[in-house]
Protein backbone atom coordinates (compact mmCIF):
# COMPACT_ATOMS: atom_id res chain seq x y z
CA UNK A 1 -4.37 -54.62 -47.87
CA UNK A 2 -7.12 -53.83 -44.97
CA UNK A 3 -5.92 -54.80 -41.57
CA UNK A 4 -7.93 -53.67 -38.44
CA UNK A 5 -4.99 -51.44 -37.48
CA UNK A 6 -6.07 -49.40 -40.58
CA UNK A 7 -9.57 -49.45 -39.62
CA UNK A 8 -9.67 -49.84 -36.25
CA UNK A 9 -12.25 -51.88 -34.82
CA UNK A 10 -14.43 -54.18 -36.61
CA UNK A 11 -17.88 -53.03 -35.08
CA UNK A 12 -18.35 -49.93 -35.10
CA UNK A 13 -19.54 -49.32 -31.23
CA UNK A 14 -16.23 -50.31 -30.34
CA UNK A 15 -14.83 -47.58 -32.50
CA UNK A 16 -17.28 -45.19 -30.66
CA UNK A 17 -16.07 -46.39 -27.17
CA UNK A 18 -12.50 -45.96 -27.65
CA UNK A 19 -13.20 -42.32 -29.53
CA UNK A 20 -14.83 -41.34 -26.32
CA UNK A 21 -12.44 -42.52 -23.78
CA UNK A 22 -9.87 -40.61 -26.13
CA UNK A 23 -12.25 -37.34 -25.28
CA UNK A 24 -12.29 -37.72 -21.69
CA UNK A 25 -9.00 -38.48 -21.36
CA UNK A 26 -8.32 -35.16 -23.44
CA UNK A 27 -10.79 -33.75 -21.46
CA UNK A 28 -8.78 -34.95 -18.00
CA UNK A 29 -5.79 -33.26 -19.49
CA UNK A 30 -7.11 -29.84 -19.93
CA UNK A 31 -8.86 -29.70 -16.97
CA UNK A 32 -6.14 -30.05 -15.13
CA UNK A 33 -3.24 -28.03 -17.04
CA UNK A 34 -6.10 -25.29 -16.85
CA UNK A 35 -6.35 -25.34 -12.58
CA UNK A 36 -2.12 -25.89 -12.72
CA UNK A 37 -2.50 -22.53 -14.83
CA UNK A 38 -4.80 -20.88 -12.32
CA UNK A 39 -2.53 -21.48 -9.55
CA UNK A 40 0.47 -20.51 -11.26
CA UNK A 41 -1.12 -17.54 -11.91
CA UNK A 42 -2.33 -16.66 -8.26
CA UNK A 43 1.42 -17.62 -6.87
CA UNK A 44 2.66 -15.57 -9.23
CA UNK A 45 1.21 -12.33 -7.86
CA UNK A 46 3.01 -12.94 -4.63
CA UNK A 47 5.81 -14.08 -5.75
CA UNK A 48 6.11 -10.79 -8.64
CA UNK A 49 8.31 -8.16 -7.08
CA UNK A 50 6.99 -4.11 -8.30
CA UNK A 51 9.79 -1.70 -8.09
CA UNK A 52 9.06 1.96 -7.94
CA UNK A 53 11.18 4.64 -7.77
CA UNK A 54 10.02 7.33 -5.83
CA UNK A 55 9.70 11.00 -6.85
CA UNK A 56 11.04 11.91 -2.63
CA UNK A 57 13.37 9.91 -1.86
CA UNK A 58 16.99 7.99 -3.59
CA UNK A 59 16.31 4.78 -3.06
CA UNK A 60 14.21 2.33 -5.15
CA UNK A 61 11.09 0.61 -3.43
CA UNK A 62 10.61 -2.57 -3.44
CA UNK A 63 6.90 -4.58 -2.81
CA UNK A 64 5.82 -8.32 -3.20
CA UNK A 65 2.48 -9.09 -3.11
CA UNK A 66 1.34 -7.74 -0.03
CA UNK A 67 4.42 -6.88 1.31
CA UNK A 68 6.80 -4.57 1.40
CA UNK A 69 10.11 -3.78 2.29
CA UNK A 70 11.02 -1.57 5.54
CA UNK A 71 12.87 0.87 3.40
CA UNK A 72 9.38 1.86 1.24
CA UNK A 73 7.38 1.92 4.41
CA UNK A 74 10.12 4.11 6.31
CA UNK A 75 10.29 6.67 3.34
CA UNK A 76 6.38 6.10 2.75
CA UNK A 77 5.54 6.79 6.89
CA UNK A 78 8.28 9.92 6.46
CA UNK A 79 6.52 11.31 3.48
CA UNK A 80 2.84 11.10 5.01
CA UNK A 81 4.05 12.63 8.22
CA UNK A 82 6.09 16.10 6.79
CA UNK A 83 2.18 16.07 4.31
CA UNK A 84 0.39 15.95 7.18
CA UNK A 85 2.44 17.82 9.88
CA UNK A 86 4.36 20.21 8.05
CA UNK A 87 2.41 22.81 6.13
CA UNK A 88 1.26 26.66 5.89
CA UNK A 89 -2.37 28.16 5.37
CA UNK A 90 -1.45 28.20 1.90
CA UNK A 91 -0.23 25.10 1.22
CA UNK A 92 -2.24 23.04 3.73
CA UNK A 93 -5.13 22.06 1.37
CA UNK A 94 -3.38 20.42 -1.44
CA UNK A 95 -0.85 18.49 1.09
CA UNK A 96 -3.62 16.93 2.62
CA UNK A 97 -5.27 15.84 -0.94
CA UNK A 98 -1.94 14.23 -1.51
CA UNK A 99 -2.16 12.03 1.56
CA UNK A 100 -6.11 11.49 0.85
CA UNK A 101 -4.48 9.75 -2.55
CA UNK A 102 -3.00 7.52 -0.10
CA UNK A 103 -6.38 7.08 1.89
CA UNK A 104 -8.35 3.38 1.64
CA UNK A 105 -11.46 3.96 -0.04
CA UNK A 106 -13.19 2.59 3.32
CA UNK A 107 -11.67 5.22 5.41
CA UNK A 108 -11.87 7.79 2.31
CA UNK A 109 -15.04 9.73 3.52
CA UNK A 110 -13.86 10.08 7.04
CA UNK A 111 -10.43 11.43 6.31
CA UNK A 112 -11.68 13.70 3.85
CA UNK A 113 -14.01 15.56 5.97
CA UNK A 114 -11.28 15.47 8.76
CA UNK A 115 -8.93 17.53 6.55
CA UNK A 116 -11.58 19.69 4.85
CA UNK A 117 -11.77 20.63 8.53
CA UNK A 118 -8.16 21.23 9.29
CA UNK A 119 -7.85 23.06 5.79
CA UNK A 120 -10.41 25.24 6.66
CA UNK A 121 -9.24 26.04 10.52
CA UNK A 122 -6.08 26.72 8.89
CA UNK A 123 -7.37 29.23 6.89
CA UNK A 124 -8.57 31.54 9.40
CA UNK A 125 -5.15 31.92 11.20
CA UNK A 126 -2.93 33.18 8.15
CA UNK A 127 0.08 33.64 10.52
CA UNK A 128 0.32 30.24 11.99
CA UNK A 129 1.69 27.65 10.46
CA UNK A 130 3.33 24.12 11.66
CA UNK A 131 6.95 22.18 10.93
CA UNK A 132 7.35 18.64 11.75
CA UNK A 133 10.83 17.56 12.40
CA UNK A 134 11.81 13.99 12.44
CA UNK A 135 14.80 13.13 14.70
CA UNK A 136 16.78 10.32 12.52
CA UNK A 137 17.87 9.20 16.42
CA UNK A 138 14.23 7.56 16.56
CA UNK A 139 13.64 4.45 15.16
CA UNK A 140 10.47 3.99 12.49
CA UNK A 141 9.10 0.98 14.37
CA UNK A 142 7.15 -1.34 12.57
CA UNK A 143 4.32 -4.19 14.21
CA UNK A 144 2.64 -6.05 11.28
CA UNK A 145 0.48 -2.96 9.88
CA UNK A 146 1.28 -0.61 11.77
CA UNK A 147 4.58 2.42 11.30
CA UNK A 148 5.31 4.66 14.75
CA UNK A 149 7.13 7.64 13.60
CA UNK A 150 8.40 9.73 16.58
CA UNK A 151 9.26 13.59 15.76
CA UNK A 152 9.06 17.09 16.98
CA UNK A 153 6.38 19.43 16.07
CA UNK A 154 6.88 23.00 16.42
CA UNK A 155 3.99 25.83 15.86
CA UNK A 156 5.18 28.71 14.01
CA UNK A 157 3.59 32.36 14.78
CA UNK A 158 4.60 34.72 12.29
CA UNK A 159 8.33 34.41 12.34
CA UNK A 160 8.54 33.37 15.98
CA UNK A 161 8.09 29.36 17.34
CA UNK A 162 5.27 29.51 19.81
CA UNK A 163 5.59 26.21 20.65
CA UNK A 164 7.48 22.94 20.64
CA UNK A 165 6.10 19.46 21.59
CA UNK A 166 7.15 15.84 20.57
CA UNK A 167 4.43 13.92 18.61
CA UNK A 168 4.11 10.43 17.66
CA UNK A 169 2.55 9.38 14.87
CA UNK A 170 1.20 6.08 14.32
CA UNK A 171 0.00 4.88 10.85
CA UNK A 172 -2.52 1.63 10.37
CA UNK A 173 -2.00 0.68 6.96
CA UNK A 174 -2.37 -2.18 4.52
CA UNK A 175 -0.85 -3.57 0.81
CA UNK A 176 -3.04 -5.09 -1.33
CA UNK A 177 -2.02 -5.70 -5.22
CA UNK A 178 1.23 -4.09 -4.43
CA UNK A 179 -0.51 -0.62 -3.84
CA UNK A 180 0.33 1.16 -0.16
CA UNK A 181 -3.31 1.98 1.89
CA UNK A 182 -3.39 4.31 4.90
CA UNK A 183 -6.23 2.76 6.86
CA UNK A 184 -5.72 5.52 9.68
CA UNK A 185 -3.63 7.89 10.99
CA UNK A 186 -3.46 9.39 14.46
CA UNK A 187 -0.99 11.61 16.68
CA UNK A 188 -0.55 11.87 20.37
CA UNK A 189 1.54 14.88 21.91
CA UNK A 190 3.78 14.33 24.73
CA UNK A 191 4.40 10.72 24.62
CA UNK A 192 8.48 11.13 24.60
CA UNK A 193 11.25 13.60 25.44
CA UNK A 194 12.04 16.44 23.33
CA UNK A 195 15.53 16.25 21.93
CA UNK A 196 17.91 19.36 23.06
């Protein structure tokens, strides 16, 4: 028994015409699951929440996107500024590489000549070296990208302290892909009281 249900339409064109508006309405559909995909896919990278633990501090990290929470940038800004502040002729060299590992590759070049420098000052005064105290009285203040850290730097001479000034420290920085970028660093003595 042949029925046009079984063959579809009688002339064949018509059979052709309803094939393709099968194909583009196929077509339709996969274009569009394919940009809903795409977009899931973007959201999902700020929505996705990376959590490190951290071989210097006790508490885990936390970081969305390009975010992250006050507790990684405190312990982040903390780390930097003892690597940066705290250090002997011996030890000065490979502190600094650590915090060049935290460098932006766009302020890479600048930095690294910066503390080539300091590496090699420090170097030709064996006897001084410098300690970097952070006062847990001071608030870490953070304004978008930016961490003020607020501590007390002391110059060691031998085994006597030559000198003692407070320092602030103010890191530029940026997250992108859940990775923590210094974009620059800078310190300015005197700018608050020394505590007793």
């Amino acid at each position: 028994m042949n029925s046009t249900a079984e063959k579809g339409f009688i002339q064949s064109e018509s059979n052709v015409f309803a094939e393709n508006r099968m194909l583009k309405l196929g077509f339709f559909v996969l274009v569009v699951v394919t940009i809903w995909n795409g977009y899931a896919v973007h959201s999902l990278q700020d929505n996705m929440r990376t959590v490190v633990l951290p071989p210097f501090s006790d508490k885990q990290w936390g970081m969305t996107g390009n975010d992250a929470g006050d507790e990684y940038l405190a312990d982040i800004g903390l780390h930097t500024v003892q690597l940066i502040g705290t250090w002997t002729p011996g030890s000065v060299r490979e502190q600094l590489n650590q915090v060049l590992k935290l460098v932006h590759p766009d302020s890479y070049p600048k930095y690294r000549d910066q503390f080539k420098n300091i590496s090699d000052r420090a170097q030709k005064y064996a006897s001084v070296s410098f300690a970097v105290q952070w006062d847990p009285g001071q608030a870490i203040e953070r304004r978008e990208n930016t961490l003020t850290i607020r501590a007390v730097r002391r110059r060691i001479t031998g085994d006597q302290i030559s000198r003692t000034e407070p320092v602030e420290y103010v890191i530029h920085f940026s997250i992108e892909a859940g990775r923590f970028w210094i974009r620059e660093i800078s310190d300015s003595v005197g700018v608050h009281d020394v505590k007793a």
